[in-house]
Protein backbone atom coordinates (compact mmCIF):
# COMPACT_ATOMS: atom_id res chain seq x y z
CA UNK A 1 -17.60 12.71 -32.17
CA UNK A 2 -16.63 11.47 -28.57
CA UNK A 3 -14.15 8.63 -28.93
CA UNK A 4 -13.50 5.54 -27.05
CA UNK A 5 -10.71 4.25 -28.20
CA UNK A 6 -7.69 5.10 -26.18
CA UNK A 7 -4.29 6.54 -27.80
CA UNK A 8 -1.33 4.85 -27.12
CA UNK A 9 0.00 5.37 -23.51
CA UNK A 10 -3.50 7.16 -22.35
CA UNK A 11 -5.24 6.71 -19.76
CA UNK A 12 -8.40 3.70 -19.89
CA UNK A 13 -11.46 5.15 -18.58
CA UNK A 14 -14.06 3.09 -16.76
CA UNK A 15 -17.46 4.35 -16.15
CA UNK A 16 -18.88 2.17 -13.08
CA UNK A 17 -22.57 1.91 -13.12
CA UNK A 18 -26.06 1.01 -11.34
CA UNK A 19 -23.79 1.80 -8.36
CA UNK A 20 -24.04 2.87 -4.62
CA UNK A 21 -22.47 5.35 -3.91
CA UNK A 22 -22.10 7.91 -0.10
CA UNK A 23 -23.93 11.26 -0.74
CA UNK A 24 -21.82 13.40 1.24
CA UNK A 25 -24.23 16.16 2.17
CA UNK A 26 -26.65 14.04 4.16
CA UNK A 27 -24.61 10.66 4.31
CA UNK A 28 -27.26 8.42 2.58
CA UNK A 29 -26.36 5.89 -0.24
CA UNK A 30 -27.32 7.13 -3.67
CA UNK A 31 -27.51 5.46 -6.99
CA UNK A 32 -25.30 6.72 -9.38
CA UNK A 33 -22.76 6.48 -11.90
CA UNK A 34 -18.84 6.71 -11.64
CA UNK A 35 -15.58 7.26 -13.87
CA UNK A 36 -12.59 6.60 -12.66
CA UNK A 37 -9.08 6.92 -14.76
CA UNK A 38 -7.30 3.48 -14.87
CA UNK A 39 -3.60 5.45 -14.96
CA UNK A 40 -4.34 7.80 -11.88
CA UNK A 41 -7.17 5.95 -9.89
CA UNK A 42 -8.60 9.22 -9.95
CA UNK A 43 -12.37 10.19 -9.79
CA UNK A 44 -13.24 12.22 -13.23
CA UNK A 45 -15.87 14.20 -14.12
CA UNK A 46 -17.90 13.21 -17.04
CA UNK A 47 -18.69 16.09 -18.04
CA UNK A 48 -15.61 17.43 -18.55
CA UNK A 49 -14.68 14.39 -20.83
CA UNK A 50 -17.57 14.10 -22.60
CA UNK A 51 -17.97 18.23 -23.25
CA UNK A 52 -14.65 19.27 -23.75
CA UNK A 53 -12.26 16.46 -23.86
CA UNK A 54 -14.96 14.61 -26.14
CA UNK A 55 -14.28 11.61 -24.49
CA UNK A 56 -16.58 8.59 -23.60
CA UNK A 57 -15.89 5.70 -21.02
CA UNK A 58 -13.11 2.67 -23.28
CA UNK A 59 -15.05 0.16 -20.30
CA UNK A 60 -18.11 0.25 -18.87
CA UNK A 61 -18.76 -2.41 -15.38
CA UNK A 62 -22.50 -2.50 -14.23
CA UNK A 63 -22.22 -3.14 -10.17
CA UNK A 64 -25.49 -4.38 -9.93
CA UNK A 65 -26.90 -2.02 -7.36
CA UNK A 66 -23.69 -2.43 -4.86
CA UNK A 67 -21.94 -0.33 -2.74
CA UNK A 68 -18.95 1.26 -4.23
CA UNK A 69 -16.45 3.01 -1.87
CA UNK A 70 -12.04 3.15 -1.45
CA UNK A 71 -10.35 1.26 -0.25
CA UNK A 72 -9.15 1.00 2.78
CA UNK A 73 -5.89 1.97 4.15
CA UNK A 74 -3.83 0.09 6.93
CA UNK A 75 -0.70 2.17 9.03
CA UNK A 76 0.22 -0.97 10.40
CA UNK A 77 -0.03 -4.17 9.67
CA UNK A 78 2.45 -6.58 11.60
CA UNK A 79 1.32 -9.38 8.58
CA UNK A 80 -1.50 -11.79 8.04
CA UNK A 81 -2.82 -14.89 7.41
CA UNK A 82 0.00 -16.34 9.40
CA UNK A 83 2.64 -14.25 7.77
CA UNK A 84 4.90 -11.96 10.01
CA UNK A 85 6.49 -9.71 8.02
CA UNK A 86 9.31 -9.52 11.04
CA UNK A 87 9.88 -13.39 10.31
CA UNK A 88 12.53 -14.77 7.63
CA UNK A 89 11.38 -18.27 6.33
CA UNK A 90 13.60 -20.97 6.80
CA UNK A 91 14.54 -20.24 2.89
CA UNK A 92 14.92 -16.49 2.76
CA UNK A 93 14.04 -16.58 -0.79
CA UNK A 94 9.92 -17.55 -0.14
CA UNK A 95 9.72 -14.01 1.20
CA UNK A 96 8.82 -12.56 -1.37
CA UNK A 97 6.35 -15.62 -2.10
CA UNK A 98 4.71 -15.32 0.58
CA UNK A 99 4.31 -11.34 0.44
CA UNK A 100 2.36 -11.33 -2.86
CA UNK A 101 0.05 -14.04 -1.56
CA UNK A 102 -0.94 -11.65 1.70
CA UNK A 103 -1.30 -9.08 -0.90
CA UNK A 104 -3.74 -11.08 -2.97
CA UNK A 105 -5.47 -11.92 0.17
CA UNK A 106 -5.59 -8.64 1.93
CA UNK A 107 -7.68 -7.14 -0.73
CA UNK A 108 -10.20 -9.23 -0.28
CA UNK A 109 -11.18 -7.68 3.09
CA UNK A 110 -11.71 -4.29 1.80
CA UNK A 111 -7.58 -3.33 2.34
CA UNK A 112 -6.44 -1.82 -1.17
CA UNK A 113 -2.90 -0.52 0.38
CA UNK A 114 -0.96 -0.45 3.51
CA UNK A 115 2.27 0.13 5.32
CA UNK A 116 3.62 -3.84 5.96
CA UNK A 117 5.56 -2.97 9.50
CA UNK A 118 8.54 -4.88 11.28
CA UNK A 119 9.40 -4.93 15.11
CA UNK A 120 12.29 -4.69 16.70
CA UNK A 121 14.61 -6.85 15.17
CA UNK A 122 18.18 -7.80 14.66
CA UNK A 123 19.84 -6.20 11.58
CA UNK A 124 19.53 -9.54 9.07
CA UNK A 125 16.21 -9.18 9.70
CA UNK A 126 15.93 -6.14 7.58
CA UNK A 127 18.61 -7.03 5.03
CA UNK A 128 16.26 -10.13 4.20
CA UNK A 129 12.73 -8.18 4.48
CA UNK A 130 12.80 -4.63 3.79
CA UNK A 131 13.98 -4.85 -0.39
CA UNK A 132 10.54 -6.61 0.03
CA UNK A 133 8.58 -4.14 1.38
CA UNK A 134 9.24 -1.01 -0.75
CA UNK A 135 5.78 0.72 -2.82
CA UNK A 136 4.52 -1.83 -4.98
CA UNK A 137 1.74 -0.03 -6.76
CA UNK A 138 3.74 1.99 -9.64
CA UNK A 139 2.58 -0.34 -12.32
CA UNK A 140 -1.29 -0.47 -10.72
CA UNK A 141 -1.66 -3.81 -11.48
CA UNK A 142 -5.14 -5.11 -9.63
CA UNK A 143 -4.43 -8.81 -9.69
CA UNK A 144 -1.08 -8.52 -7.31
CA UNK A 145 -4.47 -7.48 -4.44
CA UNK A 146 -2.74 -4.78 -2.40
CA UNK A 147 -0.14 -2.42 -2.24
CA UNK A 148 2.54 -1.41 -0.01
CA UNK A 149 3.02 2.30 1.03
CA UNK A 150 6.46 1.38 1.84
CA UNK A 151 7.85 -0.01 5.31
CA UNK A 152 7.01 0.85 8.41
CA UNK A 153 10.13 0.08 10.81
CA UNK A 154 9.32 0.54 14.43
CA UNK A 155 12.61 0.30 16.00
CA UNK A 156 14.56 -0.56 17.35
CA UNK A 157 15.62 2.62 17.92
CA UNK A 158 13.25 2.74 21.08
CA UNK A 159 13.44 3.94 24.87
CA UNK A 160 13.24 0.45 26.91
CA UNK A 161 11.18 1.85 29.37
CA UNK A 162 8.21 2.21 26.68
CA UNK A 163 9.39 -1.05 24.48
CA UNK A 164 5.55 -2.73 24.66
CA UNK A 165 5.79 -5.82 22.75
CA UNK A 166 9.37 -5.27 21.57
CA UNK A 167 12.29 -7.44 23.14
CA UNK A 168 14.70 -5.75 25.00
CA UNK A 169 17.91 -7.31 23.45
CA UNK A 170 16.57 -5.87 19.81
CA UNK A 171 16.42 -2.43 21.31
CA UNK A 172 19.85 -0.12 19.85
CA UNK A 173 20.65 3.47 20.87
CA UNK A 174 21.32 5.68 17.54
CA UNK A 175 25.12 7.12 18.59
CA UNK A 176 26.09 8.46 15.48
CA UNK A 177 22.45 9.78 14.17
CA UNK A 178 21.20 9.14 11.15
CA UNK A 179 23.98 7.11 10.19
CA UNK A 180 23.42 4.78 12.93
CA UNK A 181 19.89 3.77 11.10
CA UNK A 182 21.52 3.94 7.97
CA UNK A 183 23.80 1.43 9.15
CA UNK A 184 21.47 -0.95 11.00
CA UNK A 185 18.32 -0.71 7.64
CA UNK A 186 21.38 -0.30 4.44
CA UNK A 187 21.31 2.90 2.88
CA UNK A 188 19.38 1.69 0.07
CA UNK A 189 16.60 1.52 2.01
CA UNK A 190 15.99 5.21 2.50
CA UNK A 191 15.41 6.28 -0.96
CA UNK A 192 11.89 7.81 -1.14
CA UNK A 193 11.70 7.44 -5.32
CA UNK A 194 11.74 3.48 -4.88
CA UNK A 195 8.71 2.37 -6.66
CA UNK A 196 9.46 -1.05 -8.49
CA UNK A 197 7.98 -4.46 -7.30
CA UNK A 198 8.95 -7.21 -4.73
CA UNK A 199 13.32 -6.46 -5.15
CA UNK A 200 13.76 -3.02 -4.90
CA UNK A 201 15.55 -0.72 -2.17
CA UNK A 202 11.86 0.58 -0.32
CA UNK A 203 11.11 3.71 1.23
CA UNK A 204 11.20 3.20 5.44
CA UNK A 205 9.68 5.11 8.17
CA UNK A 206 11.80 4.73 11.32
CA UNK A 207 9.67 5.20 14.46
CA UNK A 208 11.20 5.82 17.40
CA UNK A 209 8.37 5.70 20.09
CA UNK A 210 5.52 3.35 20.35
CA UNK A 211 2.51 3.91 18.62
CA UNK A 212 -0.82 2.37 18.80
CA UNK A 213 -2.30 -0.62 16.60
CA UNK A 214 -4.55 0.97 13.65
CA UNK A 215 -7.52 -0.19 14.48
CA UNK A 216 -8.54 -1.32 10.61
């Protein structure tokens, strides 16, 4: 017999129904049903589960008849809701504070991850902000709202004569390489396996040209 009850450490499935959902063959809205695997956030096929995993959904949500689509994804986003990620607070400490309340927020216009990005700044800027900014998503927890990708650091490692909004006293030159960003973002900051909330050293993507505003 199928069985809903989930072993320990296994994956909740949720079957989403009486939903909307894009017909990708002729781009119409279609009503229809959908799994989705609480420990991936991945699409599955229930017909696989059912047949020959002999699984049935542990949760089932009726939408009602609304749309259901992802979420969206935001390159670059300077802050919100008159948060800049770029700016300490007076106490350096409600950082982190006031992160998790954009997050909370920032779902709620459609935005289910993102890359929080900082301008050209002097170098306690990003001692104080980027242990902040690292992937927050490893435990999937839906009531911290959305997720950083990890930071997006724009300079300030930039020519002047293409600075844009960037001041030109932030602006550095990288002399000794890599270890010049090193230097100015801490090392720490440059591991790619960080993936634990709010205090730990994030992944950073230096950009060293100007790029335009994602338009989400």
């Amino acid at each position: 017999m199928p069985s809903a009850t989930p072993q320990p450490g296994e994956e909740i499935i949720t079957k989403f129904t009486n939903c909307l959902l894009l017909n990708p063959a002729d781009l119409t809205l279609t009503n229809s049903d959908l799994w989705v695997s609480s420990l991936t956030g991945r699409i599955l096929s229930p017909q696989i589960l059912f047949y020959a995993i002999h699984r049935i959904p542990d949760q089932i949500i009726d939408l009602g008849g609304r749309i259901l689509s992802p979420g969206l994804i935001d390159v670059q986003l300077n802050g919100a809701f008159g948060f800049n990620f770029s700016s300490i607070p007076p106490n350096p400490q409600e950082y982190g504070k006031l992160l998790r309340q954009v997050n909370k927020r920032l779902v709620e216009t459609g935005v289910t991850s993102y890359l929080p990005t900082l301008t050209s700044s002097p170098k306690e800027v990003y001692e104080q902000a980027l242990p902040f900014l690292g992937p927050s998503g490893a435990e999937r927890i839906a009531s911290d709202g959305a997720e950083s990708l990890g930071a997006h650091v724009e300079g300030p490692f930039i020519s002047p004569s293409k600075n844009g909004i960037h001041p030109i006293s932030a602006l550095q030159t990288a002399p000794h390489g890599f270890t010049s960003l090193e230097m100015l973002y801490g090392p720490s900051n440059h591991q790619p396996h960080s993936l634990s909330r709010w205090h730990s050293p994030p992944t950073t993507h230096p950009q060293n040209h100007r790029r335009a505003r994602n338009p989400l």
